[in-house]
C-alpha atoms as a PDB file:
ATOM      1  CA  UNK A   1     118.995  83.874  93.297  1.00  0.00           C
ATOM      2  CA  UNK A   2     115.755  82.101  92.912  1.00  0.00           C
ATOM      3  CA  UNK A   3     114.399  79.139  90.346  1.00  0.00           C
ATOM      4  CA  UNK A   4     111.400  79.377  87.511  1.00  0.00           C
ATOM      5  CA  UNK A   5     110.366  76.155  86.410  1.00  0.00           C
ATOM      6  CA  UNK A   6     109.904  75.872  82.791  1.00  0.00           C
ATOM      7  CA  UNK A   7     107.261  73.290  81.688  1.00  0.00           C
ATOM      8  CA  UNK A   8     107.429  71.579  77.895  1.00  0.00           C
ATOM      9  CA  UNK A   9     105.433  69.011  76.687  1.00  0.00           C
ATOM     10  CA  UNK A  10     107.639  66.461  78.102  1.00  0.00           C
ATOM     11  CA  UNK A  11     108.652  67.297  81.290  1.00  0.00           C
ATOM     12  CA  UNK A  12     109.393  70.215  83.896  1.00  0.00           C
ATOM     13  CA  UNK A  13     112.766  71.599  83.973  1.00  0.00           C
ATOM     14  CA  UNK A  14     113.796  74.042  86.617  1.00  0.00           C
ATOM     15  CA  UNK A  15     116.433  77.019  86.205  1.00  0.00           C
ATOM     16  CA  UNK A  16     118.145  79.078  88.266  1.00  0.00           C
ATOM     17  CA  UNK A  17     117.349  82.993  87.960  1.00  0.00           C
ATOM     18  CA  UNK A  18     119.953  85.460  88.452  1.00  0.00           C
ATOM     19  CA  UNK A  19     119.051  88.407  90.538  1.00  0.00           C
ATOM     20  CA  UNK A  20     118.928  91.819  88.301  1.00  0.00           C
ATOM     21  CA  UNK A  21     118.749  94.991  90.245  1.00  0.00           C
ATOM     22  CA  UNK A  22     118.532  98.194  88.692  1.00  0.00           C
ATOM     23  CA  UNK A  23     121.507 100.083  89.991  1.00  0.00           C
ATOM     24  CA  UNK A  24     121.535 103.292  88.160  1.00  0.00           C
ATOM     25  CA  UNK A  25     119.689 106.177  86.153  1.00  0.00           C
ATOM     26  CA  UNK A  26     121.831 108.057  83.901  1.00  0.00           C
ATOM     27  CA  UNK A  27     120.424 112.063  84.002  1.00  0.00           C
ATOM     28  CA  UNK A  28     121.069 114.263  81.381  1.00  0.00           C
ATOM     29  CA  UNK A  29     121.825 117.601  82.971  1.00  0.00           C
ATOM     30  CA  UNK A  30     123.942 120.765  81.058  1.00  0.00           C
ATOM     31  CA  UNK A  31     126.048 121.735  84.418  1.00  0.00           C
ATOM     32  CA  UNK A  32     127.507 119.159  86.515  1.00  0.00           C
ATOM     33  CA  UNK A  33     128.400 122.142  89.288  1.00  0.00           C
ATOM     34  CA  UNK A  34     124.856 123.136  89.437  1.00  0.00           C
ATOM     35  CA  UNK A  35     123.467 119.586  89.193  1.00  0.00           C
ATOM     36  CA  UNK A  36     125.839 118.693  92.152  1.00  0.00           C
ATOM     37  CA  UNK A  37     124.584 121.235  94.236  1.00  0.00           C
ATOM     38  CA  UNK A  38     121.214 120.673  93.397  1.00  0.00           C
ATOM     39  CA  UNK A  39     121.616 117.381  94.585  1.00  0.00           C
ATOM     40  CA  UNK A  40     123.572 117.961  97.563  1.00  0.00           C
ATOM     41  CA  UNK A  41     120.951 120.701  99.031  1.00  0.00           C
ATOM     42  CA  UNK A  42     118.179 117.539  99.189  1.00  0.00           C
ATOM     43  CA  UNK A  43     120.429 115.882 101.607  1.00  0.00           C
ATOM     44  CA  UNK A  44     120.712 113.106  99.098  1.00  0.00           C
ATOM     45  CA  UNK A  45     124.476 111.072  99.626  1.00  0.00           C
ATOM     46  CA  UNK A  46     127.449 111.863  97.026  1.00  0.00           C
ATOM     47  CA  UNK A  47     129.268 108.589  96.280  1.00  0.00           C
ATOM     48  CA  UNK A  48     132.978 107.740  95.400  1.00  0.00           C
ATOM     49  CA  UNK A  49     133.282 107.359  91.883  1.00  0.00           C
ATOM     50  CA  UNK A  50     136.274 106.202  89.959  1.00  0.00           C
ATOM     51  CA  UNK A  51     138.698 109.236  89.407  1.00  0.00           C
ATOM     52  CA  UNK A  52     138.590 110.618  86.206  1.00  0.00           C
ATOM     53  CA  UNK A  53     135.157 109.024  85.497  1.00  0.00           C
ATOM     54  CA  UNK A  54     133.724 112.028  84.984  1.00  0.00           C
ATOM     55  CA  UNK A  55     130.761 110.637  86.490  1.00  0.00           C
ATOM     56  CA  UNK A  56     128.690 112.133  89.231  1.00  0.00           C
ATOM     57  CA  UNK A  57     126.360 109.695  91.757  1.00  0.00           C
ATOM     58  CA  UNK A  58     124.093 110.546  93.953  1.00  0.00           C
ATOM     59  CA  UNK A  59     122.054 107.896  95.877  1.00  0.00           C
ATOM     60  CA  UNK A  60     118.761 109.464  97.386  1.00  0.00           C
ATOM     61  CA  UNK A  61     118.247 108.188 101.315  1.00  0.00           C
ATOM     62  CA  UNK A  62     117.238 104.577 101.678  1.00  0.00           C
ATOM     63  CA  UNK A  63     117.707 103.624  98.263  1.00  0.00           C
ATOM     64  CA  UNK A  64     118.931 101.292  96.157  1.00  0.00           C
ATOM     65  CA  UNK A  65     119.372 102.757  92.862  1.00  0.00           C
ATOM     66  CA  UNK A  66     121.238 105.694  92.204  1.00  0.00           C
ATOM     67  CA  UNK A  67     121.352 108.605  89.768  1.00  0.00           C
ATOM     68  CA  UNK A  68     124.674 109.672  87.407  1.00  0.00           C
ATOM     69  CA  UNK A  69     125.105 112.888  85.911  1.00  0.00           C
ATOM     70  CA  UNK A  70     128.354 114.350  83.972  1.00  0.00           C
ATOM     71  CA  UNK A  71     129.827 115.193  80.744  1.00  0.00           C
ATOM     72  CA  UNK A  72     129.117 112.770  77.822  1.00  0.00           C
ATOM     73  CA  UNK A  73     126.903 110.280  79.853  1.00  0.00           C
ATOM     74  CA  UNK A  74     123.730 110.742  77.654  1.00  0.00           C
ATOM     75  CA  UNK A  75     122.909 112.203  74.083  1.00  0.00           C
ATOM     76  CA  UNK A  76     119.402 112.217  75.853  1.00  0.00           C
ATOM     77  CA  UNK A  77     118.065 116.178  76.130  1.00  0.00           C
ATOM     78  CA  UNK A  78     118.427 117.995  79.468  1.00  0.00           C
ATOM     79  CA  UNK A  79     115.324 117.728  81.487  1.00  0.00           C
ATOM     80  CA  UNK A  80     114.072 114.715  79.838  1.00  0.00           C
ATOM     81  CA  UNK A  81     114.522 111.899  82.624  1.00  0.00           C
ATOM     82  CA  UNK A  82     111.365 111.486  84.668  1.00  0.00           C
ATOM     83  CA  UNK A  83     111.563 109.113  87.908  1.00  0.00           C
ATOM     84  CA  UNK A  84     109.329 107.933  90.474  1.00  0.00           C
ATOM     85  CA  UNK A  85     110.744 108.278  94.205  1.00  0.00           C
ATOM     86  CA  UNK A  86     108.675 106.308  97.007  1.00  0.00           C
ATOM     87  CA  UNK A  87     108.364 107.808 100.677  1.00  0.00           C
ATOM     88  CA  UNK A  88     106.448 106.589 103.220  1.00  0.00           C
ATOM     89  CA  UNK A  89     104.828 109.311 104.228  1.00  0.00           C
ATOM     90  CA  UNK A  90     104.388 112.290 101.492  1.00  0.00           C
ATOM     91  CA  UNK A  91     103.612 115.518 103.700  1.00  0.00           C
ATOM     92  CA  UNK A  92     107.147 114.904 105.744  1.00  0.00           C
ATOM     93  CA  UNK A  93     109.013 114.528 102.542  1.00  0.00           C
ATOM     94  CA  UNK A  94     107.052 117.481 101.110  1.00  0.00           C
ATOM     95  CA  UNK A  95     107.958 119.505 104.071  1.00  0.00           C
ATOM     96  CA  UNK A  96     111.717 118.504 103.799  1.00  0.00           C
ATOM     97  CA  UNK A  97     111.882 119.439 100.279  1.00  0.00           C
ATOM     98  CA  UNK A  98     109.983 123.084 100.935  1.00  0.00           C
ATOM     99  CA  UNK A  99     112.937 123.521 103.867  1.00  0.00           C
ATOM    100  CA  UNK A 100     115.418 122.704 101.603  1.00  0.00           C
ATOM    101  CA  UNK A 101     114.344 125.336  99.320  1.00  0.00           C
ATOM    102  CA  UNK A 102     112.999 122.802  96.805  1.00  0.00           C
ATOM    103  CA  UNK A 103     109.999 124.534  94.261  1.00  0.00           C
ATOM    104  CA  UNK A 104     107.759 121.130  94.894  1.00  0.00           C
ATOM    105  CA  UNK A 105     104.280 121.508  94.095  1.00  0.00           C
ATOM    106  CA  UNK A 106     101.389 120.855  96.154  1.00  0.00           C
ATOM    107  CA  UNK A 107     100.706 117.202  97.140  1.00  0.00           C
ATOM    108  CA  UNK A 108      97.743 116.094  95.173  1.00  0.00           C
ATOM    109  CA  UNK A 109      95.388 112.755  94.995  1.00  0.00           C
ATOM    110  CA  UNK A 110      93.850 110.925  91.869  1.00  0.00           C
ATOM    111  CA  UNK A 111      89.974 110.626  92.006  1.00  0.00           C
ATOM    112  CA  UNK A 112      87.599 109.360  89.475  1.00  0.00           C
ATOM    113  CA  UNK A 113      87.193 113.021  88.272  1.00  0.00           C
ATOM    114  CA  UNK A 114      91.296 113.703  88.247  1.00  0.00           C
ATOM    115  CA  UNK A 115      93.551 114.680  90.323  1.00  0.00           C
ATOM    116  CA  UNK A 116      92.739 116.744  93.545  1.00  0.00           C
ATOM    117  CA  UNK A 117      94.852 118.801  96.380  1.00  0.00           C
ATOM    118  CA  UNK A 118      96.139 117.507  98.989  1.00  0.00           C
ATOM    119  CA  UNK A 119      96.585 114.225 100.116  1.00  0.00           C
ATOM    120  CA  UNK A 120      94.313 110.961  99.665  1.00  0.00           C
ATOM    121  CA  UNK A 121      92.213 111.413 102.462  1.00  0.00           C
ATOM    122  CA  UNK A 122      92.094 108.093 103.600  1.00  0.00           C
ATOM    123  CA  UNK A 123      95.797 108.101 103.014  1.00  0.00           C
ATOM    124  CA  UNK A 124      95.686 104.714 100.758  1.00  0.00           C
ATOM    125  CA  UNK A 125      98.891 103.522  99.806  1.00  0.00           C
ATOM    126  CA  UNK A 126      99.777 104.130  96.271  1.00  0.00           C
ATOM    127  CA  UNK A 127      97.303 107.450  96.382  1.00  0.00           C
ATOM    128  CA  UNK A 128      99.810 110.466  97.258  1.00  0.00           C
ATOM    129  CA  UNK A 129     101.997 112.431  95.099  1.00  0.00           C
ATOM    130  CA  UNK A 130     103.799 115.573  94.922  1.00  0.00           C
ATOM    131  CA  UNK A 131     106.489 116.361  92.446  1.00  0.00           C
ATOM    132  CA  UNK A 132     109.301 118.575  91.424  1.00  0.00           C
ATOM    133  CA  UNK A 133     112.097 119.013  89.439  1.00  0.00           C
ATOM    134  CA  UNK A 134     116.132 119.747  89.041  1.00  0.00           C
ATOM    135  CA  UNK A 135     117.424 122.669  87.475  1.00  0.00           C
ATOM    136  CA  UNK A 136     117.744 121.359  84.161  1.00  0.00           C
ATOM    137  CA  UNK A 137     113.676 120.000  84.382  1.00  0.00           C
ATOM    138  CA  UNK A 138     114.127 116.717  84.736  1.00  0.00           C
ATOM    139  CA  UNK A 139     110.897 115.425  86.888  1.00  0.00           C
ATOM    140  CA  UNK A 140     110.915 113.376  89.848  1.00  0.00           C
ATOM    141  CA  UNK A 141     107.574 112.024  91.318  1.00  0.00           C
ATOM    142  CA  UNK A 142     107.483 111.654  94.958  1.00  0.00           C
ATOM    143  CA  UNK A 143     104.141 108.941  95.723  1.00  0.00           C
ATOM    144  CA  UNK A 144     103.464 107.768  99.018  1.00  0.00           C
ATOM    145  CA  UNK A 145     103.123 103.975  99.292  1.00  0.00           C
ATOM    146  CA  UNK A 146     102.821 102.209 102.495  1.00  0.00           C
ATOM    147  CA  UNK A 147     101.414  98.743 101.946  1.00  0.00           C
ATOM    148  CA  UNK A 148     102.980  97.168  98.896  1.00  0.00           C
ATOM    149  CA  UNK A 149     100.987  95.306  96.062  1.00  0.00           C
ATOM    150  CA  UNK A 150     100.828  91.577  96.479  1.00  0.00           C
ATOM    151  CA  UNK A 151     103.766  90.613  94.957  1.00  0.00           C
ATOM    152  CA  UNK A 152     105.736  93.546  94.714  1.00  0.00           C
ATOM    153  CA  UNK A 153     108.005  92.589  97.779  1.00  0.00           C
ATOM    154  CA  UNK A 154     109.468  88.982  98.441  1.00  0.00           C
ATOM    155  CA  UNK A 155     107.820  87.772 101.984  1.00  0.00           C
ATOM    156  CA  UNK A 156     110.892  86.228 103.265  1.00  0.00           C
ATOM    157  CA  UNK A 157     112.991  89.698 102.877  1.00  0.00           C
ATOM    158  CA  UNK A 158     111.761  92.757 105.193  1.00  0.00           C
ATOM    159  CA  UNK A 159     113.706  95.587 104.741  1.00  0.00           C
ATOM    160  CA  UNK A 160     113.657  99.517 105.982  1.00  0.00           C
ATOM    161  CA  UNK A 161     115.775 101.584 103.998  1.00  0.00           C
ATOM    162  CA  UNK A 162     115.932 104.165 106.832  1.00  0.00           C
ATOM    163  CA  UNK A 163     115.083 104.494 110.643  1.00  0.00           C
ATOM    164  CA  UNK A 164     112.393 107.086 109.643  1.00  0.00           C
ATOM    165  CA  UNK A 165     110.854 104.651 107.341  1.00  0.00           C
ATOM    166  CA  UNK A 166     110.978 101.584 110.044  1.00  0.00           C
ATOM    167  CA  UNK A 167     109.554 104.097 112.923  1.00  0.00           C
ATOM    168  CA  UNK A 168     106.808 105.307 110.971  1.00  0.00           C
ATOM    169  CA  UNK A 169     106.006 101.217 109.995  1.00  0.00           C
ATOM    170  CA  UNK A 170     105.850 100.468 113.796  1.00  0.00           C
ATOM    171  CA  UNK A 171     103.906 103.775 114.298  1.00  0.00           C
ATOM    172  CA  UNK A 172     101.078 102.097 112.150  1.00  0.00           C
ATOM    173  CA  UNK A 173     101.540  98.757 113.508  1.00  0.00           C
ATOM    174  CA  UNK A 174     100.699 100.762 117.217  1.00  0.00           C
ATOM    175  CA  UNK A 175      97.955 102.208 115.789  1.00  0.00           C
ATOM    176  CA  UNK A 176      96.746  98.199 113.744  1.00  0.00           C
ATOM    177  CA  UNK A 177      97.286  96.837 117.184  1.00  0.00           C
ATOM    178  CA  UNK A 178      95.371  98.959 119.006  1.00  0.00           C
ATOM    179  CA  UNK A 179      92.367  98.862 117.019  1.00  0.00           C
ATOM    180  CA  UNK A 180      93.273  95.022 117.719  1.00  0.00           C
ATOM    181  CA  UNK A 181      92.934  95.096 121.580  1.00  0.00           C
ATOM    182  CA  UNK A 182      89.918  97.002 121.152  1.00  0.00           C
ATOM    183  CA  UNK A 183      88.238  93.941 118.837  1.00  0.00           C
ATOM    184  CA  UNK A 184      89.440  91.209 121.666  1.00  0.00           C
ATOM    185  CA  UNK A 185      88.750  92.962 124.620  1.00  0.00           C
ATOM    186  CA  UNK A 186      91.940  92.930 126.647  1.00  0.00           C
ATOM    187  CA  UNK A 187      95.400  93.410 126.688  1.00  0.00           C
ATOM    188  CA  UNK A 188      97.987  90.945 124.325  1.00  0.00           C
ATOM    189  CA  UNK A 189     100.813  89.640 125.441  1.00  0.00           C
ATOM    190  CA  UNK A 190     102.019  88.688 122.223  1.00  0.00           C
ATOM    191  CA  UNK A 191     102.306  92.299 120.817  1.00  0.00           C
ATOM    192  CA  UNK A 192     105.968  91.809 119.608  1.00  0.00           C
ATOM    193  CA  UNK A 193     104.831  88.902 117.741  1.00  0.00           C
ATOM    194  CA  UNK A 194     101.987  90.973 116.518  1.00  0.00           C
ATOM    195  CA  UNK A 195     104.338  93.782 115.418  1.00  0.00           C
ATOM    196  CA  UNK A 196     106.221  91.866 113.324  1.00  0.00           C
ATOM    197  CA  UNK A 197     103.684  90.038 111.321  1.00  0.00           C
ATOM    198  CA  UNK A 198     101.862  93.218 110.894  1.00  0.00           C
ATOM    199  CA  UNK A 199     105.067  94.823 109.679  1.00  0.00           C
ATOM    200  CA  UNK A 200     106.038  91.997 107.166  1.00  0.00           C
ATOM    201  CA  UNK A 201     102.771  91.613 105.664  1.00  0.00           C
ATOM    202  CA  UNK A 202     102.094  95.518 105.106  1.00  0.00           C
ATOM    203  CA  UNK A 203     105.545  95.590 102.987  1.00  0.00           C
ATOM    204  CA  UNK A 204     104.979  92.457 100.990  1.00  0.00           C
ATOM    205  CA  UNK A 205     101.487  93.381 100.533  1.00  0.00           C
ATOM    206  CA  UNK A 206      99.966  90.087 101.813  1.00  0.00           C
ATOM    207  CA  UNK A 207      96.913  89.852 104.352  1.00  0.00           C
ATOM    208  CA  UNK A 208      97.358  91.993 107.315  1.00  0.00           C
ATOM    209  CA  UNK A 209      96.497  90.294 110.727  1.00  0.00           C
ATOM    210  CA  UNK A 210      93.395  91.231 112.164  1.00  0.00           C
END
């Protein structure tokens, strides 16, 4: 929970604001079986759901929000949902999708002329995308984003939703600190302390130490 203060004309009043998360997207799919076993072939985690729900969850790895599919959820058309799935690093997740026997298309990049193939080739954050779809055609968007927009992330809560994610955020940290050593000459001591600001500040998407 966090506080908003709310100025008048008279004075400033300050409210408490209750934490929303999004926690599920409904999709509309015609067979639950073959939805299921779409969903189960991407590796992504089948949750407990109250018997006789008649709901289906799936929760993709790392995530917060999950997705619910099954009879009478939606009056939406089949195919019609289209969500946006980050990864931190879009040619591994392309290549886990291809394994899995996924029809993804090639990873692509947005220019100033449109969008080209293959990755951003300075692999900016926000730049990569590849996407695919269920059975029934509803789209999912994979985009690679690494360093968050200012903002985005709350600086006092650094999370990795997976041990891949949080290796491949030290990875770049090793590769930030190196390029460090190189600017000052010599070896630091600090490094863990380095790590960690390096780390924190790429998620929240404040300045990155130098």
């Amino acid at each position: 929970m966090s506080t908003t203060e709310i100025r008048t004309n008279e004075a400033v009043t300050t409210t408490a604001t209750v934490d929303t998360k999004l926690e599920v997207l409904v999709l509309p799919v015609t067979d639950v079986d073959r939805a299921t076993d779409f969903y189960t072939s991407l590796g992504w985690r089948q949750d407990d759901t109250p018997p006789g729900s008649g709901v289906v969850q799936f929760t993709p790895p790392g995530a917060g929000t999950s997705v619910h599919f099954g009879a009478h959820l939606t009056t939406a058309a089949p195919g019609s949902a289209k969500a946006l799935l980050i990864v931190s690093d879009i040619t591994a997740a392309h290549d886990q999708l291809v394994a899995a026997g996924v029809a993804v298309r090639d990873i692509f990049h947005n220019t100033a002329n449109g969008p080209v193939s293959g990755p951003d080739p300075a692999r900016g954050s926000y730049n990569s995308y590849a996407t695919f779809a269920d059975p029934d055609g509803n789209t999912w968007v994979l985009q690679e984003v690494t360093t968050r927009l200012p903002g985005r992330i709350d600086t006092a809560a650094t999370t990795f939703g997976s041990t891949a994610d949080l290796t491949r955020a030290l990875i770049r940290a090793a590769i930030a600190h190196g390029e460090h050593e190189k600017r000052t000459g010599g070896e630091d001591p600090n490094w863990p302390d380095w790590y960690a600001a390096y780390m924190v500040a790429e998620q929240a998407g404040t300045e990155l130490p130098v």
